[in-house]
PDB file of N, CA and C in Angstrom:
ATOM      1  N   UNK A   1     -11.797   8.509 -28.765  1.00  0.00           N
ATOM      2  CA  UNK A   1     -11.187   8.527 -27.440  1.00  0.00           C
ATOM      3  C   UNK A   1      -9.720   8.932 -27.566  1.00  0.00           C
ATOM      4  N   UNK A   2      -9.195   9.233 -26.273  1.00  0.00           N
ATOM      5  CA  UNK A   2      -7.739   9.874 -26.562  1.00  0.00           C
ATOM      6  C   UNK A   2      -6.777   8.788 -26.492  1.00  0.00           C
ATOM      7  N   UNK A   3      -5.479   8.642 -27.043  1.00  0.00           N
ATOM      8  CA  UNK A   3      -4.273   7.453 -26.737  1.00  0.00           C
ATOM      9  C   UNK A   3      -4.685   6.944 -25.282  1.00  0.00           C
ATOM     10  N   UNK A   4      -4.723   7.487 -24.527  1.00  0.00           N
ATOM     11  CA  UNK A   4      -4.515   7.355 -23.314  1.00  0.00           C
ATOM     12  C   UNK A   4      -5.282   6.615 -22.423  1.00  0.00           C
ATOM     13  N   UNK A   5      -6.677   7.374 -23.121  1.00  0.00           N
ATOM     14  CA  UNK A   5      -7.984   5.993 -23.060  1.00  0.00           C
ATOM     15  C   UNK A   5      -7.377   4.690 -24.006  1.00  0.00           C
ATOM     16  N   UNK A   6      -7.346   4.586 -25.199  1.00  0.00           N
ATOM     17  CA  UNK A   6      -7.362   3.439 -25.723  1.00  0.00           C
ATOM     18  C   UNK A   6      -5.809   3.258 -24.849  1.00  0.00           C
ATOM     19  N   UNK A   7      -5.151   3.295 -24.347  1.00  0.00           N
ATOM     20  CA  UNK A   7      -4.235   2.275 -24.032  1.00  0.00           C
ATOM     21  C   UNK A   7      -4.219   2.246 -22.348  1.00  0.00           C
ATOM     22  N   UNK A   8      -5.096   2.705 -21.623  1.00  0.00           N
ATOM     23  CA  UNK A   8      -5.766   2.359 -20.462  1.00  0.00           C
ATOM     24  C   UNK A   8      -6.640   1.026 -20.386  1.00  0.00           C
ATOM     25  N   UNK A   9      -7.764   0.995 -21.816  1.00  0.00           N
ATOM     26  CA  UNK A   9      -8.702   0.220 -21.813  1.00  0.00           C
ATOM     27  C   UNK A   9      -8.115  -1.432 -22.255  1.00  0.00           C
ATOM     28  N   UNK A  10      -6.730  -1.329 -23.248  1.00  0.00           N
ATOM     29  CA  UNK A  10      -6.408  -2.413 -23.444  1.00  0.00           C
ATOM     30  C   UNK A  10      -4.968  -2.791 -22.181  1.00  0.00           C
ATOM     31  N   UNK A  11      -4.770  -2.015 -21.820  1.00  0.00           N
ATOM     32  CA  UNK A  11      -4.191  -2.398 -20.511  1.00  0.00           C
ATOM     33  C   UNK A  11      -4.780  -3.596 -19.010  1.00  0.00           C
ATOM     34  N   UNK A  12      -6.135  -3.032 -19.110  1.00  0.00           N
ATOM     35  CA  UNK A  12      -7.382  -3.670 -18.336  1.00  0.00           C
ATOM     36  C   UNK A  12      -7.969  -4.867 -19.259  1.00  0.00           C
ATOM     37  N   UNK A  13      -7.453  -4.733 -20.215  1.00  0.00           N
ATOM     38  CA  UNK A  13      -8.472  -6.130 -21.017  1.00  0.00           C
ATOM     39  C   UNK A  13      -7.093  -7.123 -21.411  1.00  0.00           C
ATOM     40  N   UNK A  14      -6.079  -6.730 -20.462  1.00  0.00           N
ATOM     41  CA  UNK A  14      -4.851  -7.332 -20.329  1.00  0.00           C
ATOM     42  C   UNK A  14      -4.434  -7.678 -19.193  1.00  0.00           C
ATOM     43  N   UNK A  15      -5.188  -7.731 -18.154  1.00  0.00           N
ATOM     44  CA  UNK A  15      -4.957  -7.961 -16.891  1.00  0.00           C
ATOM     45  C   UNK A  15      -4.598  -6.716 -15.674  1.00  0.00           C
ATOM     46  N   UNK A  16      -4.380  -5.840 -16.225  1.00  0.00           N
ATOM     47  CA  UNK A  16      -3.710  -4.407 -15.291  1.00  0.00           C
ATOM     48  C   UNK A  16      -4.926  -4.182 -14.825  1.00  0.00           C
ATOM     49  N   UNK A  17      -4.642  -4.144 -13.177  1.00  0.00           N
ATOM     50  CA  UNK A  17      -5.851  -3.440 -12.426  1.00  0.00           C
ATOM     51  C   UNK A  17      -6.431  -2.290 -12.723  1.00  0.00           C
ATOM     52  N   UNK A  18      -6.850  -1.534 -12.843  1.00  0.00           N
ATOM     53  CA  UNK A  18      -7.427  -0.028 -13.091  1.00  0.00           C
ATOM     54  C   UNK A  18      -6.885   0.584 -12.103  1.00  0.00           C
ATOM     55  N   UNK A  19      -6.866   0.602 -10.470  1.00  0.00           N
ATOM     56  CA  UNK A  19      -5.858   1.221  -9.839  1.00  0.00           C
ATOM     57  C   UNK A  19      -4.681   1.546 -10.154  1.00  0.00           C
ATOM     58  N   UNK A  20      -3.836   0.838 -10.792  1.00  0.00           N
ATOM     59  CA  UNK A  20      -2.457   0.344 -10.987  1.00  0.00           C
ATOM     60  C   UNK A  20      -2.025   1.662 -12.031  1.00  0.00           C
ATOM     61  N   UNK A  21      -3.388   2.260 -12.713  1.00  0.00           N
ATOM     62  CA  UNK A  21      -3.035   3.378 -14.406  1.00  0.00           C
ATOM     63  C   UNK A  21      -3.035   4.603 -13.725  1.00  0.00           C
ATOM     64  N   UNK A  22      -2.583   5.373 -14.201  1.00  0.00           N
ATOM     65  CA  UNK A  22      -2.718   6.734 -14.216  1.00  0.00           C
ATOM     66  C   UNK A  22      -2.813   7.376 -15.540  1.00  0.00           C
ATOM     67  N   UNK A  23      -3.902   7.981 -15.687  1.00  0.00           N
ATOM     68  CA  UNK A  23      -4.144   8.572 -16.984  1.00  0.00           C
ATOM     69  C   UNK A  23      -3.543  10.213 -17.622  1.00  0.00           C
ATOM     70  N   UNK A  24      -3.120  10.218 -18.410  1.00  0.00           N
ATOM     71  CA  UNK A  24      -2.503  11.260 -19.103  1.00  0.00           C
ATOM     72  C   UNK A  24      -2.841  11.866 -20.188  1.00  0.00           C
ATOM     73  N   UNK A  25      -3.882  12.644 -20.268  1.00  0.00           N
ATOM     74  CA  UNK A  25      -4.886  12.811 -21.291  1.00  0.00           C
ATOM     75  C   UNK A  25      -4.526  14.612 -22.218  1.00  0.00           C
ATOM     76  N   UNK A  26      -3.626  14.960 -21.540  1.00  0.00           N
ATOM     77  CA  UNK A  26      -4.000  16.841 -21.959  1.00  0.00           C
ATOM     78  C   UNK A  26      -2.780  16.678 -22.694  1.00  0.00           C
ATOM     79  N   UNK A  27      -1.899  15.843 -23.236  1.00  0.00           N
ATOM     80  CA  UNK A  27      -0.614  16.006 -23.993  1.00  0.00           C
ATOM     81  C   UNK A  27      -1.021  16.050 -25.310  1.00  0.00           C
ATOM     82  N   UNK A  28      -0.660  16.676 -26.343  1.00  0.00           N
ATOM     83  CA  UNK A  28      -0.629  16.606 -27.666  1.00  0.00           C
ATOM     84  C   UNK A  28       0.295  16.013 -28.656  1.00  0.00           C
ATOM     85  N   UNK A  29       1.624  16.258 -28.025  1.00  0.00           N
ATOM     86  CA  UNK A  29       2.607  15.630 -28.316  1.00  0.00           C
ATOM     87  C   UNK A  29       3.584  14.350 -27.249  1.00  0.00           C
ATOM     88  N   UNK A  30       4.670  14.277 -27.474  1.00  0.00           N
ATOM     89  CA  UNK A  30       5.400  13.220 -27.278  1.00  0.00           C
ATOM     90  C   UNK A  30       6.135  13.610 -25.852  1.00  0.00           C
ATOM     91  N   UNK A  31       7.024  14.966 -26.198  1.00  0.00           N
ATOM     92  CA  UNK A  31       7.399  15.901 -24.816  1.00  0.00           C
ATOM     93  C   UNK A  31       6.710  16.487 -24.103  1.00  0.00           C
ATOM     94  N   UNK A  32       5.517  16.763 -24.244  1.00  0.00           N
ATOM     95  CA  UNK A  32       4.127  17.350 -23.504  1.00  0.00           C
ATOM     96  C   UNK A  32       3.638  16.047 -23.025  1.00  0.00           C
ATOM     97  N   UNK A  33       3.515  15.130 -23.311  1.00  0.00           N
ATOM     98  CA  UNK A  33       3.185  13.691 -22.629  1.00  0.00           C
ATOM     99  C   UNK A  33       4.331  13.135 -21.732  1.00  0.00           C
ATOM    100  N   UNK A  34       5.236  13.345 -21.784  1.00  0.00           N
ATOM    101  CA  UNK A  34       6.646  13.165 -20.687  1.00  0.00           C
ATOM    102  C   UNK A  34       6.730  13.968 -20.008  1.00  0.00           C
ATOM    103  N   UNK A  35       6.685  15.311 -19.596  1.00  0.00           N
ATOM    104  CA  UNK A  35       6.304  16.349 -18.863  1.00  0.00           C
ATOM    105  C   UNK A  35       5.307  16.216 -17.872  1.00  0.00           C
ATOM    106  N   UNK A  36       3.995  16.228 -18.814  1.00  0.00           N
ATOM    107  CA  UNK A  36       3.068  16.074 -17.870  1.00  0.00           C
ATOM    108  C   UNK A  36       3.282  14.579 -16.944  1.00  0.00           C
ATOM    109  N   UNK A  37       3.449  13.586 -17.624  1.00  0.00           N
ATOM    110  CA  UNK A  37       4.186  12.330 -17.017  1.00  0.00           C
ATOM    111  C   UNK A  37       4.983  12.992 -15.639  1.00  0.00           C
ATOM    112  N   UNK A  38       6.012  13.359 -16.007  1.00  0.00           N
ATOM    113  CA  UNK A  38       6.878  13.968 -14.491  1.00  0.00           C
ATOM    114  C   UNK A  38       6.330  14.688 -13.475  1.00  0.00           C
ATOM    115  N   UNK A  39       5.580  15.247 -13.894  1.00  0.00           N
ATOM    116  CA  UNK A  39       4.935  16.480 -13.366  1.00  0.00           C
ATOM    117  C   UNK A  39       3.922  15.558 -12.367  1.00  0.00           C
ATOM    118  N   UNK A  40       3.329  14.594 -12.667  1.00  0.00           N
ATOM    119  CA  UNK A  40       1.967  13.644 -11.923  1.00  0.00           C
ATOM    120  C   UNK A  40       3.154  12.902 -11.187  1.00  0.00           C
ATOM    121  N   UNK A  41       3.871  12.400 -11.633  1.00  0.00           N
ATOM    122  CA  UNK A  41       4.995  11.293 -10.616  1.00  0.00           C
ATOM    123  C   UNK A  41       6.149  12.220  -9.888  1.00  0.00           C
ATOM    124  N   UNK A  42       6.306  13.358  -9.893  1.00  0.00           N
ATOM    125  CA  UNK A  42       6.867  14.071  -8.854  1.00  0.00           C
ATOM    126  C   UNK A  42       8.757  13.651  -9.155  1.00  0.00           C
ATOM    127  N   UNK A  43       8.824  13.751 -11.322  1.00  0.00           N
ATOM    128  CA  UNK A  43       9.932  12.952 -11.267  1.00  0.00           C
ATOM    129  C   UNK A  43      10.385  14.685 -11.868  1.00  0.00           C
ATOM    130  N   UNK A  44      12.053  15.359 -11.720  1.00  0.00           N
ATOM    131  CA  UNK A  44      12.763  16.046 -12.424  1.00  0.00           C
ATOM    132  C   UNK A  44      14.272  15.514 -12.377  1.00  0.00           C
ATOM    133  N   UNK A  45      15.329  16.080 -12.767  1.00  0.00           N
ATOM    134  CA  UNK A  45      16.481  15.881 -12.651  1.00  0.00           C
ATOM    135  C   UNK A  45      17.305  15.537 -11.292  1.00  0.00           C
ATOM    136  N   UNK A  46      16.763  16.513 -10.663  1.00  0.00           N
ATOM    137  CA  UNK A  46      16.695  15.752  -8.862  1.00  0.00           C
ATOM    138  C   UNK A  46      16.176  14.809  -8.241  1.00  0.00           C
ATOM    139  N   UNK A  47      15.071  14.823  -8.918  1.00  0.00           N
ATOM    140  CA  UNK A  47      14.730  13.298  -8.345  1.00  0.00           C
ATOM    141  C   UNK A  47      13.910  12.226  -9.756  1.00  0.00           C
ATOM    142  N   UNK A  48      15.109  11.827 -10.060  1.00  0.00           N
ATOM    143  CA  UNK A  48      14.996  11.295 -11.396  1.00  0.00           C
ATOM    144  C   UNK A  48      14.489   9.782 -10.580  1.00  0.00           C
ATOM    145  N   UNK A  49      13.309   8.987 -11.823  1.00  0.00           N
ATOM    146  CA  UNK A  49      12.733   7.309 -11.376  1.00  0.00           C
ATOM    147  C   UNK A  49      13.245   7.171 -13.105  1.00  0.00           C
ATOM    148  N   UNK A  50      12.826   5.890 -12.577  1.00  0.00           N
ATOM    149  CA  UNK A  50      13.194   4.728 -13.719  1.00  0.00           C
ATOM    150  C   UNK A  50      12.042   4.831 -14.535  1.00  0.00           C
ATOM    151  N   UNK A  51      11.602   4.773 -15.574  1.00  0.00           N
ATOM    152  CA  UNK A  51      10.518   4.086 -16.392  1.00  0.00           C
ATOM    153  C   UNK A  51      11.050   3.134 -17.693  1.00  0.00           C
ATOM    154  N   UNK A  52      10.000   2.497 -18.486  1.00  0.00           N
ATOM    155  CA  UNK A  52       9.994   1.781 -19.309  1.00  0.00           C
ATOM    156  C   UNK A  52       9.027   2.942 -20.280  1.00  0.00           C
ATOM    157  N   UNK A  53       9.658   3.038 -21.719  1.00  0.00           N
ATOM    158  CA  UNK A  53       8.420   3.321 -22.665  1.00  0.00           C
ATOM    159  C   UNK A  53       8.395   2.016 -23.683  1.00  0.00           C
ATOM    160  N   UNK A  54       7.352   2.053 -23.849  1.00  0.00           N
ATOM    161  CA  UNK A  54       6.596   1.061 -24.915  1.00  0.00           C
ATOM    162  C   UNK A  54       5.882   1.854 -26.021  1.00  0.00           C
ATOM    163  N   UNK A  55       7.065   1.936 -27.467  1.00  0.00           N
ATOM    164  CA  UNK A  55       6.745   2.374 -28.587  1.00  0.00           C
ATOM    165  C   UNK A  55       7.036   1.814 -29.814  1.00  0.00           C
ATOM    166  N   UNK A  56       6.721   2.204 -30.694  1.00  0.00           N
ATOM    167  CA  UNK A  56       6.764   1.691 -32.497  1.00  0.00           C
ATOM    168  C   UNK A  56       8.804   1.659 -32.613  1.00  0.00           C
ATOM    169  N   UNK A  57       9.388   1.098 -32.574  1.00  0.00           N
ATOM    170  CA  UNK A  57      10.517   1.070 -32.671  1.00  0.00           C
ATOM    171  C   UNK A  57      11.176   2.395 -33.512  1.00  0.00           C
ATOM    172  N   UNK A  58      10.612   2.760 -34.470  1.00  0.00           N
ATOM    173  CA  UNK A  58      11.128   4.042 -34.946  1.00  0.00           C
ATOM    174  C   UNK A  58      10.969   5.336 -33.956  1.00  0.00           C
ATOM    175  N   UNK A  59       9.932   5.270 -32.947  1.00  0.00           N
ATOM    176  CA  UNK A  59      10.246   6.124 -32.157  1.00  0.00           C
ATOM    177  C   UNK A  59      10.739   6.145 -30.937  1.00  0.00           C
ATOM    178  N   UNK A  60      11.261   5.144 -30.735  1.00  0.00           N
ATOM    179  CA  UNK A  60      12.097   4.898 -29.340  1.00  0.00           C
ATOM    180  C   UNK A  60      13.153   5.697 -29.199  1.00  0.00           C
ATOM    181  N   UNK A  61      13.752   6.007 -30.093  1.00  0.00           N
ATOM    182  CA  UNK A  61      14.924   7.001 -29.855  1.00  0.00           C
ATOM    183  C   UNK A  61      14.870   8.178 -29.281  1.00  0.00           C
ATOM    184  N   UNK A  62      14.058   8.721 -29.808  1.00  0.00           N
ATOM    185  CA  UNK A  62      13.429  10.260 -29.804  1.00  0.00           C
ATOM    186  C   UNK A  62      12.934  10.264 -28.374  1.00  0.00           C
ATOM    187  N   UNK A  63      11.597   9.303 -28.370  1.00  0.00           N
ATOM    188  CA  UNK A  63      10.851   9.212 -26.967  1.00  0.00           C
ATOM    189  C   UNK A  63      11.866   9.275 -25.271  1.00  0.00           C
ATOM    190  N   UNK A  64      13.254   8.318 -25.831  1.00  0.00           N
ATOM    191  CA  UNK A  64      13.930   8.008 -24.606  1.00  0.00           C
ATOM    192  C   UNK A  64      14.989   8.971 -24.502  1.00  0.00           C
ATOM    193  N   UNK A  65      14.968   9.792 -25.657  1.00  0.00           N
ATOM    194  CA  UNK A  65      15.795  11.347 -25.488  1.00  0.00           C
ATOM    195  C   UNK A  65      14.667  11.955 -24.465  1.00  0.00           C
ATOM    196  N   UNK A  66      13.678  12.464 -25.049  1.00  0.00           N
ATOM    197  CA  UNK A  66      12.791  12.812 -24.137  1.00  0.00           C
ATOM    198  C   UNK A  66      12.704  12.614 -22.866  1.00  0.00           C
ATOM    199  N   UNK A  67      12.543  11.611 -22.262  1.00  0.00           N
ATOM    200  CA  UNK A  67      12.341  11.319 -21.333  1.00  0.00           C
ATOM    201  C   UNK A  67      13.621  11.058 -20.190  1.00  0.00           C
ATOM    202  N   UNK A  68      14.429  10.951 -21.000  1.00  0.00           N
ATOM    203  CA  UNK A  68      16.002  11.388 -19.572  1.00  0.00           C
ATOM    204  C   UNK A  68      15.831  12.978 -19.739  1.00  0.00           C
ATOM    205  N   UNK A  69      15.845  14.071 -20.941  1.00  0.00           N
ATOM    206  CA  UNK A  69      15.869  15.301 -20.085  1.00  0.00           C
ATOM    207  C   UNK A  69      14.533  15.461 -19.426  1.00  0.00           C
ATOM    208  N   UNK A  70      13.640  14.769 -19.325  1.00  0.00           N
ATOM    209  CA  UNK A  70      12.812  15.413 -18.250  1.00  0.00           C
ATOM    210  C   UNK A  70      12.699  14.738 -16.497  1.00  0.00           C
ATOM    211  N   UNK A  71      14.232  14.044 -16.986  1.00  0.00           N
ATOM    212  CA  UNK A  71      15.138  12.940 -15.125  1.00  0.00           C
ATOM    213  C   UNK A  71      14.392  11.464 -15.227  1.00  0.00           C
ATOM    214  N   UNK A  72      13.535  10.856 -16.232  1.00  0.00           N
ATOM    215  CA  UNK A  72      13.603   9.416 -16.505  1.00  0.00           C
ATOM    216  C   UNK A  72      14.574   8.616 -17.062  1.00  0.00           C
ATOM    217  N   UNK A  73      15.679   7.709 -16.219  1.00  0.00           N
ATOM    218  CA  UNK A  73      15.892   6.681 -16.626  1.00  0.00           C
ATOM    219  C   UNK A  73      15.400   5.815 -17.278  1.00  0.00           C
ATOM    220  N   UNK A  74      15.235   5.904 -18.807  1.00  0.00           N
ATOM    221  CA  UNK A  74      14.273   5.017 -19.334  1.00  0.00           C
ATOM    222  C   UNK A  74      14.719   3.975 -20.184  1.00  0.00           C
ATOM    223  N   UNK A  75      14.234   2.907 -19.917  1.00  0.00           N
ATOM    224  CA  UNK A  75      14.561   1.575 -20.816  1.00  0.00           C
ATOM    225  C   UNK A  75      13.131   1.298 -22.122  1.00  0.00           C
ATOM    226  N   UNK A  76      13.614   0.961 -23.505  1.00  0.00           N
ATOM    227  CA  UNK A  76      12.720   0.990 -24.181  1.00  0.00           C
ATOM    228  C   UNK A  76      12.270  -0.310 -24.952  1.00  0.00           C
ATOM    229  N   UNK A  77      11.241  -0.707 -24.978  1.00  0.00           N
ATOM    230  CA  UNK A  77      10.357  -1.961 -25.539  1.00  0.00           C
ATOM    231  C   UNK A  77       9.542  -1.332 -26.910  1.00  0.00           C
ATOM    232  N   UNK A  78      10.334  -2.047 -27.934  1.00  0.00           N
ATOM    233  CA  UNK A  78       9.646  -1.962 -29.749  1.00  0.00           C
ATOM    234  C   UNK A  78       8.527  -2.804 -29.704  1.00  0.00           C
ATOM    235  N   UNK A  79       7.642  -1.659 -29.645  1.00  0.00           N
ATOM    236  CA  UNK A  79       5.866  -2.744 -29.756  1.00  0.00           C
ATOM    237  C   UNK A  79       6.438  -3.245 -31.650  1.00  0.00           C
ATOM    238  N   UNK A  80       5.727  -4.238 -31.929  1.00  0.00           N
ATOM    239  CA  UNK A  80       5.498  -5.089 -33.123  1.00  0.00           C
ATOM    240  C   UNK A  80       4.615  -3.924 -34.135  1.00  0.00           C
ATOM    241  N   UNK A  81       5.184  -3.467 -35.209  1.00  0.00           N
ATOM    242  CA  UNK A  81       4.302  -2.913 -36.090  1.00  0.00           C
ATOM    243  C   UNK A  81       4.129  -4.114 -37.604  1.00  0.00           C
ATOM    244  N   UNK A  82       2.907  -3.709 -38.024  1.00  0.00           N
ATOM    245  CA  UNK A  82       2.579  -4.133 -39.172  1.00  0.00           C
ATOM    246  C   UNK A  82       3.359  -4.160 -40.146  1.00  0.00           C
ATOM    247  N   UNK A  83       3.992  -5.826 -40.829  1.00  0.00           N
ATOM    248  CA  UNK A  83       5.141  -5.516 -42.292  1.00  0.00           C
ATOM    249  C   UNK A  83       4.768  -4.844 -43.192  1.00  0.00           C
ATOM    250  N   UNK A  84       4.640  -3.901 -43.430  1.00  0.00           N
ATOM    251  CA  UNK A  84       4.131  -3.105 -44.585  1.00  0.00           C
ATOM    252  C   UNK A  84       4.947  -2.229 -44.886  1.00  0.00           C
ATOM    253  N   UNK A  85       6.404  -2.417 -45.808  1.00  0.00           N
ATOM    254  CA  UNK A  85       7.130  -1.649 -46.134  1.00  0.00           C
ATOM    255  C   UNK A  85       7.358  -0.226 -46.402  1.00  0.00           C
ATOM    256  N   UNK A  86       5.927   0.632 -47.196  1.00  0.00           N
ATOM    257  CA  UNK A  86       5.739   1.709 -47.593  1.00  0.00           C
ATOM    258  C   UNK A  86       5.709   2.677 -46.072  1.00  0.00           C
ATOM    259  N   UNK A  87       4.521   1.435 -44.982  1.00  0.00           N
ATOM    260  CA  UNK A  87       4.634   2.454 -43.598  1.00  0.00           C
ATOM    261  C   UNK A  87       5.968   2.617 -42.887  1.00  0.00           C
ATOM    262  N   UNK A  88       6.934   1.851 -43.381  1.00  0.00           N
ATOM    263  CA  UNK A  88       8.502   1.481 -42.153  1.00  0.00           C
ATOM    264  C   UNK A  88       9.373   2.877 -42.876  1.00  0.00           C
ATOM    265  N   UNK A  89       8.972   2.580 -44.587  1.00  0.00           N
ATOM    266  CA  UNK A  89       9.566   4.201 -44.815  1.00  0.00           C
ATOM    267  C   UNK A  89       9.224   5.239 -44.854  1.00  0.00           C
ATOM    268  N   UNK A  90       7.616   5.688 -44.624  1.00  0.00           N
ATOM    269  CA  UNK A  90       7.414   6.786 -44.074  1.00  0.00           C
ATOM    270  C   UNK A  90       7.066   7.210 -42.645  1.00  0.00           C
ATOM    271  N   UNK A  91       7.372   6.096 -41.868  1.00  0.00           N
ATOM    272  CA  UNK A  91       7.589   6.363 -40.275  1.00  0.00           C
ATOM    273  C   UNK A  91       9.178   6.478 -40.108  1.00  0.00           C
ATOM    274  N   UNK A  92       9.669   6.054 -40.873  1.00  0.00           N
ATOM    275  CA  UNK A  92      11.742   6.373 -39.976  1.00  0.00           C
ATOM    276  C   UNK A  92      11.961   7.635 -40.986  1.00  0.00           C
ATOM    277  N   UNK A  93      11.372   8.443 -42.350  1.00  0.00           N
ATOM    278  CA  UNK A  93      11.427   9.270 -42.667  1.00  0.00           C
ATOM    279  C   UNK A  93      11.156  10.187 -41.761  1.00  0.00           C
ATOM    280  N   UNK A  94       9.779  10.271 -41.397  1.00  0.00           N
ATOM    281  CA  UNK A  94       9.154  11.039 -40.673  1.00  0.00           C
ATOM    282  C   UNK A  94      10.382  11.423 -39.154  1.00  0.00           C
ATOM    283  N   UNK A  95      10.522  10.511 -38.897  1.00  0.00           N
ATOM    284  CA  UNK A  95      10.869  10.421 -37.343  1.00  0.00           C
ATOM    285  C   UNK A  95      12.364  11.296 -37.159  1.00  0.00           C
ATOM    286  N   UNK A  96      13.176  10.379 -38.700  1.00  0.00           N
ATOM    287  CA  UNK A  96      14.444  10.993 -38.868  1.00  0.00           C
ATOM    288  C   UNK A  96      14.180  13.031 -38.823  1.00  0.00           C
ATOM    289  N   UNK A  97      13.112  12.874 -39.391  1.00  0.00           N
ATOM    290  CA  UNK A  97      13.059  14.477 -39.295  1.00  0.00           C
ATOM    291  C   UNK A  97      12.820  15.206 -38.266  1.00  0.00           C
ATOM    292  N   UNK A  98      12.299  14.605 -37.687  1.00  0.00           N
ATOM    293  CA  UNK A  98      11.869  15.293 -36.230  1.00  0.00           C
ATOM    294  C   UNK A  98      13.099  14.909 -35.331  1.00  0.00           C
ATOM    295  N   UNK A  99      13.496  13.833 -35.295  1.00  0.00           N
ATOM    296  CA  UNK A  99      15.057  13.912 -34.604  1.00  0.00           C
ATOM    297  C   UNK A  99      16.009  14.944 -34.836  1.00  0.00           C
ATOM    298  N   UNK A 100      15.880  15.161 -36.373  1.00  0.00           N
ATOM    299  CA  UNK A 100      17.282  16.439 -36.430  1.00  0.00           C
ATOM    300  C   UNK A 100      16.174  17.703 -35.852  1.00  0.00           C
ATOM    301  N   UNK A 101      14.865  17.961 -36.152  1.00  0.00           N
ATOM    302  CA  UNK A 101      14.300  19.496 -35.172  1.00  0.00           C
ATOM    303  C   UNK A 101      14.255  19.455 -34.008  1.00  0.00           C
ATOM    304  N   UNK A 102      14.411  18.015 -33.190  1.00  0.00           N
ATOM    305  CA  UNK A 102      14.987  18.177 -31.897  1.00  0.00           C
ATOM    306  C   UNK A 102      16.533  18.320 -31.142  1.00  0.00           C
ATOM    307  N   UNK A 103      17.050  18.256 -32.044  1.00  0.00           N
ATOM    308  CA  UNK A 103      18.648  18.210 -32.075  1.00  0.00           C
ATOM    309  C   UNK A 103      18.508  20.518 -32.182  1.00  0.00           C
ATOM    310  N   UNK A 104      18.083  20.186 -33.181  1.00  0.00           N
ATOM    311  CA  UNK A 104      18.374  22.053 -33.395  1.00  0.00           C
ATOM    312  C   UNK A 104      17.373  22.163 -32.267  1.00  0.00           C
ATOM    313  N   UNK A 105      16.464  22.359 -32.230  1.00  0.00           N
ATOM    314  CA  UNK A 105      15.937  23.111 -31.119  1.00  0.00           C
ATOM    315  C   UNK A 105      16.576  23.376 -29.990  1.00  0.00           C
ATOM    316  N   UNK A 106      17.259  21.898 -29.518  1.00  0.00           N
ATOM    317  CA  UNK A 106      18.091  22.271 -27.945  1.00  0.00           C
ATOM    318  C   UNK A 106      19.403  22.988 -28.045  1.00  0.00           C
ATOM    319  N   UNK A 107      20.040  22.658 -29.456  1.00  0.00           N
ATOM    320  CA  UNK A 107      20.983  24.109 -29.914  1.00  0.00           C
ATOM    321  C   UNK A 107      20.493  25.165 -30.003  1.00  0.00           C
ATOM    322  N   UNK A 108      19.220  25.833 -30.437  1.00  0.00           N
ATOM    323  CA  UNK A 108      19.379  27.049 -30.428  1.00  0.00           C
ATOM    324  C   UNK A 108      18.520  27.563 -29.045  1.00  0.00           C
ATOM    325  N   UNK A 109      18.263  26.678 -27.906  1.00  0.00           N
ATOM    326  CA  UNK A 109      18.028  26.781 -26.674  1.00  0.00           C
ATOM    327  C   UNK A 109      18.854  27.569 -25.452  1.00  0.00           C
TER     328      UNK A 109
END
């Protein structure tokens, strides 16, 4: 199933009505999932809303860059990951890297 299902389905086995979701299924990535996000809620720079993201703390940074240039005010919540040292350094490795190719990208934009 896609993210979107699994975090629809434990949303509902958490009390969230099923009305209440809107599903976001055609993103592949992180900015293609904030996009399409804006794009369904009718949010851009003009008419910027508030959201909350709920992510792995190493990617909160990145995610809430994301999501103000696409006009979300966003406040961010570090879901709890697993202590497992080897994953904390190859997720803030990982992430650190993709932070600096998003840094160049909007420079050479």
């Amino acid at each position: 199933i896609s993210e979107a299902e699994c975090m629809k389905r434990w949303l509902m086995d958490h009390g969230i009505e099923e009305s209440r979701l809107i599903k976001e299924d055609q993103s592949e990535n992180t900015r293609e999932n904030v996009r399409n996000a804006a794009k369904i809620l009718g949010v851009n720079r003009e008419n910027p809303s508030q959201a909350v993201v709920v992510s792995t703390g190493f990617h909160l940074f990145r995610s809430k860059k994301i999501c103000s240039a696409e006009g979300f005010q966003t406040y961010g919540i570090a879901a709890k990951m697993p202590e497992i040292p080897f994953y904390h350094l190859n997720y803030y490795c990982r992430e650190f890297a993709s932070v600096i190719k998003m840094y160049i990208q909007e420079i050479m934009a």
